[in-house]
N, C-alpha and C. Protein backbone atom coordinates (compact mmCIF):
# COMPACT_ATOMS: atom_id res chain seq x y z
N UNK A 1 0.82 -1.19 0.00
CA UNK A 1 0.00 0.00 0.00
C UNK A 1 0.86 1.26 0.00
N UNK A 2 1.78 1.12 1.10
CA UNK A 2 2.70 2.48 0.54
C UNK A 2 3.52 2.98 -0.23
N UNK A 3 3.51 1.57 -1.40
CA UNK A 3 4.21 1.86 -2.59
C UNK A 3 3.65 2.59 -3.23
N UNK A 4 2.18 2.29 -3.63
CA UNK A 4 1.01 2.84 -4.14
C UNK A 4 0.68 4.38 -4.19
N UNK A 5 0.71 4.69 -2.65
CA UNK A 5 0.79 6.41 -2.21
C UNK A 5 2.40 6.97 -2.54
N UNK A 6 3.59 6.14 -2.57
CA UNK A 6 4.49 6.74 -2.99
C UNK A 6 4.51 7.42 -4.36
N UNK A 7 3.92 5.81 -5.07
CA UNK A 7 4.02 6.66 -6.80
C UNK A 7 2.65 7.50 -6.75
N UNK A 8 2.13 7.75 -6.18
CA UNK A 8 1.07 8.92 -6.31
C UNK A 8 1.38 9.92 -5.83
N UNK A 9 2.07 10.25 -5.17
CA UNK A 9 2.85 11.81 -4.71
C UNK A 9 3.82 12.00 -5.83
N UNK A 10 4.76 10.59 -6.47
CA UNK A 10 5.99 10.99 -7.77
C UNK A 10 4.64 11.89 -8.37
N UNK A 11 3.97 11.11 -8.88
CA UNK A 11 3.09 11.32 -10.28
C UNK A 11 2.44 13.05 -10.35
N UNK A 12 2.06 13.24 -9.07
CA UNK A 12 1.48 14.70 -8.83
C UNK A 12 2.34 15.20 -8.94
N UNK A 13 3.24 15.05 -8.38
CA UNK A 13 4.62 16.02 -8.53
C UNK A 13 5.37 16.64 -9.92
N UNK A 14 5.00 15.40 -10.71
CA UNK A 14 5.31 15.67 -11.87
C UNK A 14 4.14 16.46 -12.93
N UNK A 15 3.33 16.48 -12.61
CA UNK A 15 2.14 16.99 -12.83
C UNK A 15 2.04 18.37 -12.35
N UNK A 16 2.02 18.87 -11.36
CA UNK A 16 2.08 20.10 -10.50
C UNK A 16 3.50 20.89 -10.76
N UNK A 17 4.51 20.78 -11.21
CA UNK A 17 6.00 21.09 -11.11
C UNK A 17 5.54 22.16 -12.15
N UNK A 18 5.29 21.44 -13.49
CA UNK A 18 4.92 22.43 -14.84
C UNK A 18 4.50 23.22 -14.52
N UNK A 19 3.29 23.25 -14.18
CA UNK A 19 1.93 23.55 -13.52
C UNK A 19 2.26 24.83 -13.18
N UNK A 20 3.11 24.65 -11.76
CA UNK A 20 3.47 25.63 -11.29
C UNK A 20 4.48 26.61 -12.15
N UNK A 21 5.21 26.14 -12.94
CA UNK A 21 6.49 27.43 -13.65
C UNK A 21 5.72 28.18 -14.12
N UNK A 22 4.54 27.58 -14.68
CA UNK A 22 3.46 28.49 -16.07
C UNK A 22 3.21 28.99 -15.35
N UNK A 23 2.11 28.98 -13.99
CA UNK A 23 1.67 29.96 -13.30
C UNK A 23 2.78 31.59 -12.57
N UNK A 24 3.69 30.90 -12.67
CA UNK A 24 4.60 31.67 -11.72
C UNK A 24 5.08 32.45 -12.82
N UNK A 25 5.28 32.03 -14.12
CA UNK A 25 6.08 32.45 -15.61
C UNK A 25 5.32 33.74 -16.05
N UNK A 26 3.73 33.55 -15.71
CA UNK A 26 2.37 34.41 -16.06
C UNK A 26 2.63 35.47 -14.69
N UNK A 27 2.79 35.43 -13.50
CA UNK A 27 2.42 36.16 -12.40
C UNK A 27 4.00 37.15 -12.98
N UNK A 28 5.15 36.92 -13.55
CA UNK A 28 6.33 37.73 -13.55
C UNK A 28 5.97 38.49 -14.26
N UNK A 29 5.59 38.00 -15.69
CA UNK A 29 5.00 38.56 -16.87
C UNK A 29 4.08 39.86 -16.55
N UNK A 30 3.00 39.66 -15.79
CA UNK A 30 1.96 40.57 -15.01
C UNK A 30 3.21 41.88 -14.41
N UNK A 31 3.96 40.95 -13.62
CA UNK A 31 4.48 42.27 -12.48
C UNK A 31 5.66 43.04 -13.19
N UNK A 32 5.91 42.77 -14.69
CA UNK A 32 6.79 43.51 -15.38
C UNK A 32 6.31 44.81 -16.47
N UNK A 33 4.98 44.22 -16.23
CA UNK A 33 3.97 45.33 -16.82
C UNK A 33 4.04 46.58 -16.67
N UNK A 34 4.34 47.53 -17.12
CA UNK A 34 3.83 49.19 -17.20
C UNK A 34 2.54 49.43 -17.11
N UNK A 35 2.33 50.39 -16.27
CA UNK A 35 0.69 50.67 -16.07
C UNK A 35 0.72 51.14 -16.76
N UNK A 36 -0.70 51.46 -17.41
CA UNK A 36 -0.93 52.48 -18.35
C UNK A 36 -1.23 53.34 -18.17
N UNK A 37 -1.61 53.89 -16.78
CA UNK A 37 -1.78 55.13 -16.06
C UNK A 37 -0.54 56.07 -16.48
N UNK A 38 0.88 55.19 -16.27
CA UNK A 38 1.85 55.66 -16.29
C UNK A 38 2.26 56.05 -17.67
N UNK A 39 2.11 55.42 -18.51
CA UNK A 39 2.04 55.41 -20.32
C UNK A 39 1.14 56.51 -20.62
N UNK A 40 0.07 57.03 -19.83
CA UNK A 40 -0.90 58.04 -20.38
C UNK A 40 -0.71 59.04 -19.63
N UNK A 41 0.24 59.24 -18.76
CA UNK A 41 0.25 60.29 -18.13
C UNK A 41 1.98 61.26 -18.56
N UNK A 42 2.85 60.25 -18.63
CA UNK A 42 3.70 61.00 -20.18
C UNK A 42 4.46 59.53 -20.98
N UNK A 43 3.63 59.75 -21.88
CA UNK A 43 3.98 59.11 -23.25
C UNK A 43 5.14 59.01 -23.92
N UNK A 44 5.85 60.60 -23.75
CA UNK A 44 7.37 60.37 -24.37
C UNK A 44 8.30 59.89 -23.44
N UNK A 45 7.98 59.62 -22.55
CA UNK A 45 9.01 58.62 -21.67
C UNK A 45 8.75 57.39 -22.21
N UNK A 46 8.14 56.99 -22.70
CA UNK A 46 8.46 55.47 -23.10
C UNK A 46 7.95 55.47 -24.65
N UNK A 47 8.21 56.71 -25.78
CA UNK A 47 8.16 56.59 -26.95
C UNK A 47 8.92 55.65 -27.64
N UNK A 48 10.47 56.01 -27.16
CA UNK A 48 11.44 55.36 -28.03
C UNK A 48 11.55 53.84 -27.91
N UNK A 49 11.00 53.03 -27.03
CA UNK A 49 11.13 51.83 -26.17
C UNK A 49 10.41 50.39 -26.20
N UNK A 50 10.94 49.39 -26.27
CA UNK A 50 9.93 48.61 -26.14
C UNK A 50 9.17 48.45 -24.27
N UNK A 51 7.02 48.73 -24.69
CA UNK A 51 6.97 48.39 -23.00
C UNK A 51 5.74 47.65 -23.00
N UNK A 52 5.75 46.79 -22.07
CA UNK A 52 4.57 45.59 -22.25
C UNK A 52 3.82 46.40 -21.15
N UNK A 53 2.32 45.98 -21.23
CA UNK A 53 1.36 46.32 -20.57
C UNK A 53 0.14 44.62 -20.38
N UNK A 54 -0.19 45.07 -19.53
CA UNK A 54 -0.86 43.67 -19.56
C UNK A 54 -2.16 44.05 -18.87
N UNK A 55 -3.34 43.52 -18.94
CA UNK A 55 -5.19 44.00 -18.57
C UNK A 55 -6.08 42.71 -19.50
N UNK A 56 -7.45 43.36 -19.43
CA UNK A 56 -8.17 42.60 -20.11
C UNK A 56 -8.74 43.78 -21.39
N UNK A 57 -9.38 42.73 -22.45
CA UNK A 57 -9.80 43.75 -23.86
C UNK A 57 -11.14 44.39 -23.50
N UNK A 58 -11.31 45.26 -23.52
CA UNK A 58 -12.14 45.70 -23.63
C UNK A 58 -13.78 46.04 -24.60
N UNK A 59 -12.49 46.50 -25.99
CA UNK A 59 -13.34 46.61 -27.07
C UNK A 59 -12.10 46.19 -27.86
N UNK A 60 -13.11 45.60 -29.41
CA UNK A 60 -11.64 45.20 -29.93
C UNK A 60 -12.49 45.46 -31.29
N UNK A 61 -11.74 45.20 -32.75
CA UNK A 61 -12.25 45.21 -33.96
C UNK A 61 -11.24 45.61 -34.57
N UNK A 62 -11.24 44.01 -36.08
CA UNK A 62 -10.06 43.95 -36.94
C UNK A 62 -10.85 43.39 -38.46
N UNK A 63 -9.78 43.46 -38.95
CA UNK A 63 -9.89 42.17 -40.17
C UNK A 63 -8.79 42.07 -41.07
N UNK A 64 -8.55 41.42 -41.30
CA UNK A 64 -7.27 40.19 -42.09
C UNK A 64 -5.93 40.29 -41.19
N UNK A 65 -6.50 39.96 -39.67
CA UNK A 65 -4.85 40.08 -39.24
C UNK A 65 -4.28 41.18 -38.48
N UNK A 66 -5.22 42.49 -38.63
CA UNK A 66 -4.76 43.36 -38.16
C UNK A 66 -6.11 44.20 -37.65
N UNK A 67 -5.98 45.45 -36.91
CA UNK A 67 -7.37 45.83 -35.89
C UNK A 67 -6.35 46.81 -34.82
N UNK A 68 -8.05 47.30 -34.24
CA UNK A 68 -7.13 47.67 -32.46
C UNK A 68 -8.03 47.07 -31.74
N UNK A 69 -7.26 47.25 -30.20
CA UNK A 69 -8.68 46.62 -29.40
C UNK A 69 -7.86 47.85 -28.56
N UNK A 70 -8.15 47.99 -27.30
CA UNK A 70 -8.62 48.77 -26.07
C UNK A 70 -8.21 47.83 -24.82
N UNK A 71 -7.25 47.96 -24.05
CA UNK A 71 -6.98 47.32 -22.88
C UNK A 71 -6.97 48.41 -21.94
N UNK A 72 -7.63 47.58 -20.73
CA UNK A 72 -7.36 48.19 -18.98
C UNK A 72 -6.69 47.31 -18.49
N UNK A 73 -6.15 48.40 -17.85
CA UNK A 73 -5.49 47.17 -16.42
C UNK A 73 -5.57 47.84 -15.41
N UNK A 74 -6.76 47.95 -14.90
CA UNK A 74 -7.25 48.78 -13.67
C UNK A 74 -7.14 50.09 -13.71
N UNK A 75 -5.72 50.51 -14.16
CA UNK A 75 -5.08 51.89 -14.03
C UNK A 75 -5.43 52.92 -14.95
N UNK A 76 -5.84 52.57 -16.09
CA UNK A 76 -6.74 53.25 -17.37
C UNK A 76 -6.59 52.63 -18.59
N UNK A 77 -6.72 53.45 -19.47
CA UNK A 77 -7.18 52.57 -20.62
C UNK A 77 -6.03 53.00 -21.85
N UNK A 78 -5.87 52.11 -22.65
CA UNK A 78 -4.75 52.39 -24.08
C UNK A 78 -5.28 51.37 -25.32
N UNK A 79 -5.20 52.05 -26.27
CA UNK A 79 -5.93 51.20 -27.55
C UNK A 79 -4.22 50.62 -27.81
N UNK A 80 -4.25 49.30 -28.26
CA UNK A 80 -3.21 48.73 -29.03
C UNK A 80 -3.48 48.67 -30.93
N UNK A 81 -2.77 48.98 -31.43
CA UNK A 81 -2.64 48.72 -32.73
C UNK A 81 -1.90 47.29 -32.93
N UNK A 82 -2.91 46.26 -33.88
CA UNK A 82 -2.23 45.21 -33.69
C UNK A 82 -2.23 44.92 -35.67
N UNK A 83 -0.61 44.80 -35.78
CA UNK A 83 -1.05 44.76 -38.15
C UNK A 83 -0.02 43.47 -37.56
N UNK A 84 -0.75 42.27 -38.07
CA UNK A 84 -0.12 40.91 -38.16
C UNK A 84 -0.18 40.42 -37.49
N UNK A 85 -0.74 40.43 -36.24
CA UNK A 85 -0.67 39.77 -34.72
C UNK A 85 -2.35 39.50 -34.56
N UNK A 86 -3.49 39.71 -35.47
CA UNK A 86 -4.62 39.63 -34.77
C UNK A 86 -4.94 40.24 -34.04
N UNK A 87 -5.98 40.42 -33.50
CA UNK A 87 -7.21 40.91 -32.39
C UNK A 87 -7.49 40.05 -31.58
N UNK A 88 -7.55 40.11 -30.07
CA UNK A 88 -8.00 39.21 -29.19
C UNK A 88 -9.52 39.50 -29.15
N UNK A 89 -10.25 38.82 -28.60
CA UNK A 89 -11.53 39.12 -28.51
C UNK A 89 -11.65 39.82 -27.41
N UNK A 90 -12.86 40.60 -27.25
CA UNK A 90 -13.49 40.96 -25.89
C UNK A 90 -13.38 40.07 -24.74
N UNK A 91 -13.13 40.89 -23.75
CA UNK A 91 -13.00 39.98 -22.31
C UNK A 91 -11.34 38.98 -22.02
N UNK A 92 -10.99 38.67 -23.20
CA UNK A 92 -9.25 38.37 -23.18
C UNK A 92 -8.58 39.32 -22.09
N UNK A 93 -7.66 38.18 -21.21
CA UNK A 93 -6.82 38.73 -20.33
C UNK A 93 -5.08 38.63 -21.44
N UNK A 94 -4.62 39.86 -21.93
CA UNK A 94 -3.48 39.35 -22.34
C UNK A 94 -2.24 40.49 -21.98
N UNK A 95 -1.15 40.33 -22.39
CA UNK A 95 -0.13 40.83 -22.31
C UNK A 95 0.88 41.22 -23.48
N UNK A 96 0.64 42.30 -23.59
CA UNK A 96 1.38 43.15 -25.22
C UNK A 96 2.40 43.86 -24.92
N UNK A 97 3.30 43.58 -26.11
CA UNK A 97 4.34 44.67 -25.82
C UNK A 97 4.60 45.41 -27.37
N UNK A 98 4.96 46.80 -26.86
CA UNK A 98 4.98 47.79 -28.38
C UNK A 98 5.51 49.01 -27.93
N UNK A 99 5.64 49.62 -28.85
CA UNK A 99 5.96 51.18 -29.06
C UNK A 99 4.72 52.13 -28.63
N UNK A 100 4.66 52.89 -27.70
CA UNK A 100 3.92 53.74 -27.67
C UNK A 100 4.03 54.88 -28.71
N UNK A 101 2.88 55.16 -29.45
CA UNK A 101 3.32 56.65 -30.54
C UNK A 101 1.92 57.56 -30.11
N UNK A 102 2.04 58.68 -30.31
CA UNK A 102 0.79 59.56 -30.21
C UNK A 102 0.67 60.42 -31.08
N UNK A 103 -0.79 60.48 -30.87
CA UNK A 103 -1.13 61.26 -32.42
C UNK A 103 -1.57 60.20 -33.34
N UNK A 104 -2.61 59.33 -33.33
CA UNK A 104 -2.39 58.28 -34.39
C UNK A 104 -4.07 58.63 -35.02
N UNK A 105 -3.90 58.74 -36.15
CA UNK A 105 -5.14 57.95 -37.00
C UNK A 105 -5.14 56.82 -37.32
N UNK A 106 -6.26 55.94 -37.29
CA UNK A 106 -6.54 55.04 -37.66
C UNK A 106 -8.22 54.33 -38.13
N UNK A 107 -8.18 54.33 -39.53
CA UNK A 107 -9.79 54.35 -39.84
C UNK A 107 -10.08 55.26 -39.65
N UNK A 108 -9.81 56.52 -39.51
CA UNK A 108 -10.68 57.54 -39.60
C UNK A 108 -10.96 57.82 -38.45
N UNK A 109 -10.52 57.21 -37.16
CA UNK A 109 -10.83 57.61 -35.41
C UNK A 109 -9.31 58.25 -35.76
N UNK A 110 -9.32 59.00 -34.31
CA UNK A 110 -7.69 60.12 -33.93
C UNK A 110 -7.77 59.22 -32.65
N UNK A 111 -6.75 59.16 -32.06
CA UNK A 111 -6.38 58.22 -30.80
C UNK A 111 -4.79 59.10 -30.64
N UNK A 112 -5.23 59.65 -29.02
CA UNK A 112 -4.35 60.30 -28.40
C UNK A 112 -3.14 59.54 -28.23
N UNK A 113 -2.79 58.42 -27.67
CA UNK A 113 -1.75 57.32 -27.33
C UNK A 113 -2.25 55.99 -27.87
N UNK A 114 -1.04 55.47 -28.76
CA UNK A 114 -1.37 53.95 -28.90
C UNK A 114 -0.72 53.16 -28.84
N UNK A 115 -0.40 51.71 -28.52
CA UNK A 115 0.79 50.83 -28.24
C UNK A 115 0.37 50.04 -29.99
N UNK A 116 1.76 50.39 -30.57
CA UNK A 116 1.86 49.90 -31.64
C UNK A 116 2.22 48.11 -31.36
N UNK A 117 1.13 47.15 -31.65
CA UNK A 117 2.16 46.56 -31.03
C UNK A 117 3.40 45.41 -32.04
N UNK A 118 4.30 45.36 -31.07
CA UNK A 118 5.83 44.60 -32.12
C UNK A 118 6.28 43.59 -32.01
N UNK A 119 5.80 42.95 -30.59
CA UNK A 119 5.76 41.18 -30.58
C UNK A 119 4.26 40.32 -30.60
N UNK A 120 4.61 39.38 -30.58
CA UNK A 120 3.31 38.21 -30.22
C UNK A 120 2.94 38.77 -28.53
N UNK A 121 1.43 38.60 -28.62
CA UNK A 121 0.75 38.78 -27.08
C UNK A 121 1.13 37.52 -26.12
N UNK A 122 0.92 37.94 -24.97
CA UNK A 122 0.92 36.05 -24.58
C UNK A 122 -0.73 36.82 -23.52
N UNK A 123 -1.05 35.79 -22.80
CA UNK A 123 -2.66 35.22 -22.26
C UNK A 123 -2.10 35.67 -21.10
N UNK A 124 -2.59 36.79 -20.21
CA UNK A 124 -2.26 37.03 -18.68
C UNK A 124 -2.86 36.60 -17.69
């Protein structure tokens, strides 16, 4: 019998180990984030730069690949420009990183600050 409970603690263990890096991999990801409070309150501090922000979508709308959507992360709000990376849907928790530029048209809206963005998102 206590062989039994032995390989059942290996087995979780090996199971839970992953488990845990992803979770912990996602919580760093989160705490390396730039608020966007801070991004909207001066912009040319982090013009030249790459800076990830991470929230949920708000509003989003694309097509063939490219779109903006609108993220919060409690602290306020920033539209991302996304050309090749897709649109997450509404309600998506994710994590972007880009160029902030201001002054942007797009479609015919004016958008004060936008995170251009320049890598793949990951899921926050």
């Amino acid at each position: 019998m206590a062989h039994r409970t032995n390989h059942a603690c290996r087995s979780s263990r090996r199971f839970l180990a992953p488990l845990f890096l992803f979770a912990l991999a996602l919580l760093l990801a989160a705490c390396n984030a730039t608020k966007i409070a801070a991004i909207n309150n001066d912009p040319a501090k982090y013009s030249a730069k790459d800076v990830t922000v991470a929230g949920q979508v708000v509003t989003s709308f694309g097509v063939s690949n490219q779109g903006v959507f609108e993220l919060d992360d409690g602290t306020g709000r920033l539209w991302v420009w996304s050309n090749g990376f897709g649109v997450p849907s509404q309600g998506a928790r994710v994590a972007v990183t880009g160029r902030v530029q201001s002054g942007m048209a797009i479609g015919g809206r004016f958008f004060a600050n936008v995170l251009r963005e320049t890598a793949p998102r990951k899921t926050a």
